[in-house]
C-alpha atoms as a PDB file:
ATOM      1  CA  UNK A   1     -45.498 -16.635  37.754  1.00  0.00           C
ATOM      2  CA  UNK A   2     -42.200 -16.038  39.503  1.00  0.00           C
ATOM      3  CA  UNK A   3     -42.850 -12.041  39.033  1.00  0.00           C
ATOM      4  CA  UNK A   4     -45.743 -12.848  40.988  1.00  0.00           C
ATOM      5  CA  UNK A   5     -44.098 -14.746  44.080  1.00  0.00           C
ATOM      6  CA  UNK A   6     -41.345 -11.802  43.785  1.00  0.00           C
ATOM      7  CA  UNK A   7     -43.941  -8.745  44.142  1.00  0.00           C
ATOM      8  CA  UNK A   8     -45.982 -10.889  46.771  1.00  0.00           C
ATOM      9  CA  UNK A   9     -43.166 -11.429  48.876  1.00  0.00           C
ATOM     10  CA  UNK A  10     -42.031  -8.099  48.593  1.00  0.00           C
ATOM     11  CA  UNK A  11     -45.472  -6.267  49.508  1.00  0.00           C
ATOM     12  CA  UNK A  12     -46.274  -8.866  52.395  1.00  0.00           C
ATOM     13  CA  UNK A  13     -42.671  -8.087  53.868  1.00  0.00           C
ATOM     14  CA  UNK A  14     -43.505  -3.949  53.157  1.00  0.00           C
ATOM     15  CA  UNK A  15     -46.988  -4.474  55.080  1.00  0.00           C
ATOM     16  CA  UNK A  16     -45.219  -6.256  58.088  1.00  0.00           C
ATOM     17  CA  UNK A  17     -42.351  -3.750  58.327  1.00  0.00           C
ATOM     18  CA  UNK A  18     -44.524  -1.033  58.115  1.00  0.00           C
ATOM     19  CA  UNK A  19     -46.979  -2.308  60.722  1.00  0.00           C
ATOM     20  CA  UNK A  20     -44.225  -3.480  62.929  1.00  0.00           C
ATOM     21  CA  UNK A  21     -42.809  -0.245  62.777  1.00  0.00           C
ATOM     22  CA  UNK A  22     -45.947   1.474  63.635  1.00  0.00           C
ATOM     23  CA  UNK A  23     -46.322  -0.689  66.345  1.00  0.00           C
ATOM     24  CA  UNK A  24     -42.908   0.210  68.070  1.00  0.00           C
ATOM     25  CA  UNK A  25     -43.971   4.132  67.052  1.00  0.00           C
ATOM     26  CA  UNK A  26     -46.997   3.968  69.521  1.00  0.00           C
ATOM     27  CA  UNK A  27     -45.344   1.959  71.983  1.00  0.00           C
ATOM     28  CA  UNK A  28     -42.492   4.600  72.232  1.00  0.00           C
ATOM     29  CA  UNK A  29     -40.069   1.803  71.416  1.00  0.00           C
ATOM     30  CA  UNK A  30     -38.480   2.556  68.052  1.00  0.00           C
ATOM     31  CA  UNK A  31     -34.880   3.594  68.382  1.00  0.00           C
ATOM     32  CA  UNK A  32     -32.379   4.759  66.254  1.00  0.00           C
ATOM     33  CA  UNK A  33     -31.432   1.384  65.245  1.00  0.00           C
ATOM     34  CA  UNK A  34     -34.852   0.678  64.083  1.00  0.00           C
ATOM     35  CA  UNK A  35     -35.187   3.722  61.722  1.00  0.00           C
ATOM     36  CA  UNK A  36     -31.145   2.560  60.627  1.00  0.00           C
ATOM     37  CA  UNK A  37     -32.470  -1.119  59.896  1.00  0.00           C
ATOM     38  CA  UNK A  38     -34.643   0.258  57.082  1.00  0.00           C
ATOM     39  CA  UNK A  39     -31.473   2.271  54.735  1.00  0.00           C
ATOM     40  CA  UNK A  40     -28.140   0.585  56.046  1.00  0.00           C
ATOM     41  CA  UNK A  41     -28.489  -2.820  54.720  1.00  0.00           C
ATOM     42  CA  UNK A  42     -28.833  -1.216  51.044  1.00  0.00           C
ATOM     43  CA  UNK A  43     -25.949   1.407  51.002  1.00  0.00           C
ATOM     44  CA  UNK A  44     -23.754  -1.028  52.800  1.00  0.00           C
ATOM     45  CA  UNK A  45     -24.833  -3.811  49.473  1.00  0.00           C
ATOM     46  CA  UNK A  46     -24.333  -0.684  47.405  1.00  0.00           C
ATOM     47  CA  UNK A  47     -21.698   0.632  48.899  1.00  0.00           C
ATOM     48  CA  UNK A  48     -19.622  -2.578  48.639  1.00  0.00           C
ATOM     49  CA  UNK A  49     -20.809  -3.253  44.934  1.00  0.00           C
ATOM     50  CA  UNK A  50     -19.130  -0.153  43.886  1.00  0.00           C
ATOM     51  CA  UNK A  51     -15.527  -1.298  45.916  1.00  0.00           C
ATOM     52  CA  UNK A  52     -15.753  -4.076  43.377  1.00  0.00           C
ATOM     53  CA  UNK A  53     -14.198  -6.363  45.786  1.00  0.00           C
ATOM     54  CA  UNK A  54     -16.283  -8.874  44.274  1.00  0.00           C
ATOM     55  CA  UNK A  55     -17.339  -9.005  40.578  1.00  0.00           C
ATOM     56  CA  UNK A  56     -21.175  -8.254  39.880  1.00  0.00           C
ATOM     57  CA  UNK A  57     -23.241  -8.156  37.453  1.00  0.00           C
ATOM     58  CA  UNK A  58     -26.464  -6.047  36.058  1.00  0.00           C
ATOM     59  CA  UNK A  59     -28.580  -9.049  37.272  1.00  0.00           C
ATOM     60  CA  UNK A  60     -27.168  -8.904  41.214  1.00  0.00           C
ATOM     61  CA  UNK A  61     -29.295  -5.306  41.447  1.00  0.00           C
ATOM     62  CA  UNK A  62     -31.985  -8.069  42.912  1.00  0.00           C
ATOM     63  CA  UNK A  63     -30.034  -9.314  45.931  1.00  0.00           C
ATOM     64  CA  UNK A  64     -30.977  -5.648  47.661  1.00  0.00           C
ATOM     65  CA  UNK A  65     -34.786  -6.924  47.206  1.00  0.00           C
ATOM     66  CA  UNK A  66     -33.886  -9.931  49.414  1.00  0.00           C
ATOM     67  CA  UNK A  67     -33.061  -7.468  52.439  1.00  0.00           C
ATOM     68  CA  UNK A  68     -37.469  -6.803  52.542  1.00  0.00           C
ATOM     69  CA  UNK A  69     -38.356 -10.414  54.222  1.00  0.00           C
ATOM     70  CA  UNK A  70     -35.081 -10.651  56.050  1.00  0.00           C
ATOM     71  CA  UNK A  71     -35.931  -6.878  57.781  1.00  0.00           C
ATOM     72  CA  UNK A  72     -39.689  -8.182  58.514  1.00  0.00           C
ATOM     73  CA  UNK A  73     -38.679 -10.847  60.448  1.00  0.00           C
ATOM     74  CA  UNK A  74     -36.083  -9.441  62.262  1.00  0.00           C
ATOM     75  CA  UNK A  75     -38.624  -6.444  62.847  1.00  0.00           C
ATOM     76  CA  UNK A  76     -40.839  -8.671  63.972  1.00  0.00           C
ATOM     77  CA  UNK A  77     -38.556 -11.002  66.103  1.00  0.00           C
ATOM     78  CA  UNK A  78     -36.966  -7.718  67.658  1.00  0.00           C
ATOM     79  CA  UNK A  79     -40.344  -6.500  68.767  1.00  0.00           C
ATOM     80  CA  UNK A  80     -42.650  -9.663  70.245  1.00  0.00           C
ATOM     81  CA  UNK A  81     -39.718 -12.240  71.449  1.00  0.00           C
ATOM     82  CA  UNK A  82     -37.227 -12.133  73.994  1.00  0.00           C
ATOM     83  CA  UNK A  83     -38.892  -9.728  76.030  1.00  0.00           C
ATOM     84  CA  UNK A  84     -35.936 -10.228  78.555  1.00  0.00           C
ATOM     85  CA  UNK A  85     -33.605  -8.390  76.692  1.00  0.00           C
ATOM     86  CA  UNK A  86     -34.111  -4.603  77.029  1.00  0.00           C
ATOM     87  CA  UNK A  87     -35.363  -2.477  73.708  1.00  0.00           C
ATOM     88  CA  UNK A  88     -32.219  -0.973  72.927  1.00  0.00           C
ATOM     89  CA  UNK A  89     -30.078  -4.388  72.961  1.00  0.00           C
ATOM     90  CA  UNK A  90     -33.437  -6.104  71.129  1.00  0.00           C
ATOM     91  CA  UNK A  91     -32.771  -3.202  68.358  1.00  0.00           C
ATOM     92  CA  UNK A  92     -28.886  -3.315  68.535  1.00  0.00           C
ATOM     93  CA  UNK A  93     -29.103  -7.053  68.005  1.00  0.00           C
ATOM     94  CA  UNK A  94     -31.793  -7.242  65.186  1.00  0.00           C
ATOM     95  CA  UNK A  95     -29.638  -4.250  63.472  1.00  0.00           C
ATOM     96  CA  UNK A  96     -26.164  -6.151  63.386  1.00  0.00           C
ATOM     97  CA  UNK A  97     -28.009  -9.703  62.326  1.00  0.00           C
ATOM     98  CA  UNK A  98     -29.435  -7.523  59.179  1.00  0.00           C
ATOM     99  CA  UNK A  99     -25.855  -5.959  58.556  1.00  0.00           C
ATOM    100  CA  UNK A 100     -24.066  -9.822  58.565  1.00  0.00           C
ATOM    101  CA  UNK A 101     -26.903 -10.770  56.888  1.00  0.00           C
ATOM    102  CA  UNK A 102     -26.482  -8.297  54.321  1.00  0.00           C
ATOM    103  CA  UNK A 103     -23.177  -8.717  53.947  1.00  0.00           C
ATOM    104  CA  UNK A 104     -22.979 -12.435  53.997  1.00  0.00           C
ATOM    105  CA  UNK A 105     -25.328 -11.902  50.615  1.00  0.00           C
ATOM    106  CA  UNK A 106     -22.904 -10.201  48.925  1.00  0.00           C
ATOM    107  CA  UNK A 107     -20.068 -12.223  49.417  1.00  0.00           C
ATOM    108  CA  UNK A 108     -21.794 -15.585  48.948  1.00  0.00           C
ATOM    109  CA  UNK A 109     -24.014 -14.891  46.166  1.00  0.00           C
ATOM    110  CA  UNK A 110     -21.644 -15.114  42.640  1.00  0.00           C
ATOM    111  CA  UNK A 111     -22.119 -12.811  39.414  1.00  0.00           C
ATOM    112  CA  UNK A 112     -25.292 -14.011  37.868  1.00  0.00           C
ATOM    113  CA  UNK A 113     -26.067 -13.919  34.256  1.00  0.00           C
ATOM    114  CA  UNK A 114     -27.586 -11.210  32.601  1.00  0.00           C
END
């Protein structure tokens, strides 16, 4: 049952990231930032699992999974709220949230059992 949840969760998020995305594409509003959001959040988890300034285990390879819903929303808050804020800041913003976000995860989340 859980397997289920996970793989749910994970293709919902994939369908609204993509269609977000697609959305900004025709709208001529994806920036660099947007196209970032999608690969930085997992080599900067990667990147600081291999500095080993925190002990992990096999079993934290799933925290990387958890970036999916947390880049759909901010996808989706980045494109249809605060419509104040220009694009670029709107992507800027949603990009650094993901990064402390992202980080944040691998500092708080302890070595889990294999």
């Amino acid at each position: 049952m859980p397997y289920i949840f996970f793989c749910t969760v994970l293709l919902v998020s994939m369908l609204i990231i993509i269609g977000t995305y697609i959305i900004l594409e025709k709208k001529s509003a994806a920036t660099f930032f947007d196209v970032a959001l999608f690969f930085v959040p997992f080599f900067l988890w990667y990147g600081l699992a291999l500095t080993g300034l925190r002990p992990k285990s096999l079993a934290n390879l799933v925290e990387p999974f958890a970036f999916a819903p947390i880049i759909a929303i901010s996808l989706l808050v980045r494109s249809f709220v605060f419509k104040k804020i220009s694009n670029v800041e709107r992507s800027r913003i949603a990009f650094f949230v993901v990064i402390l976000i992202a980080t944040a995860i691998y500092f708080l989340v302890p070595a889990l059992p294999e």
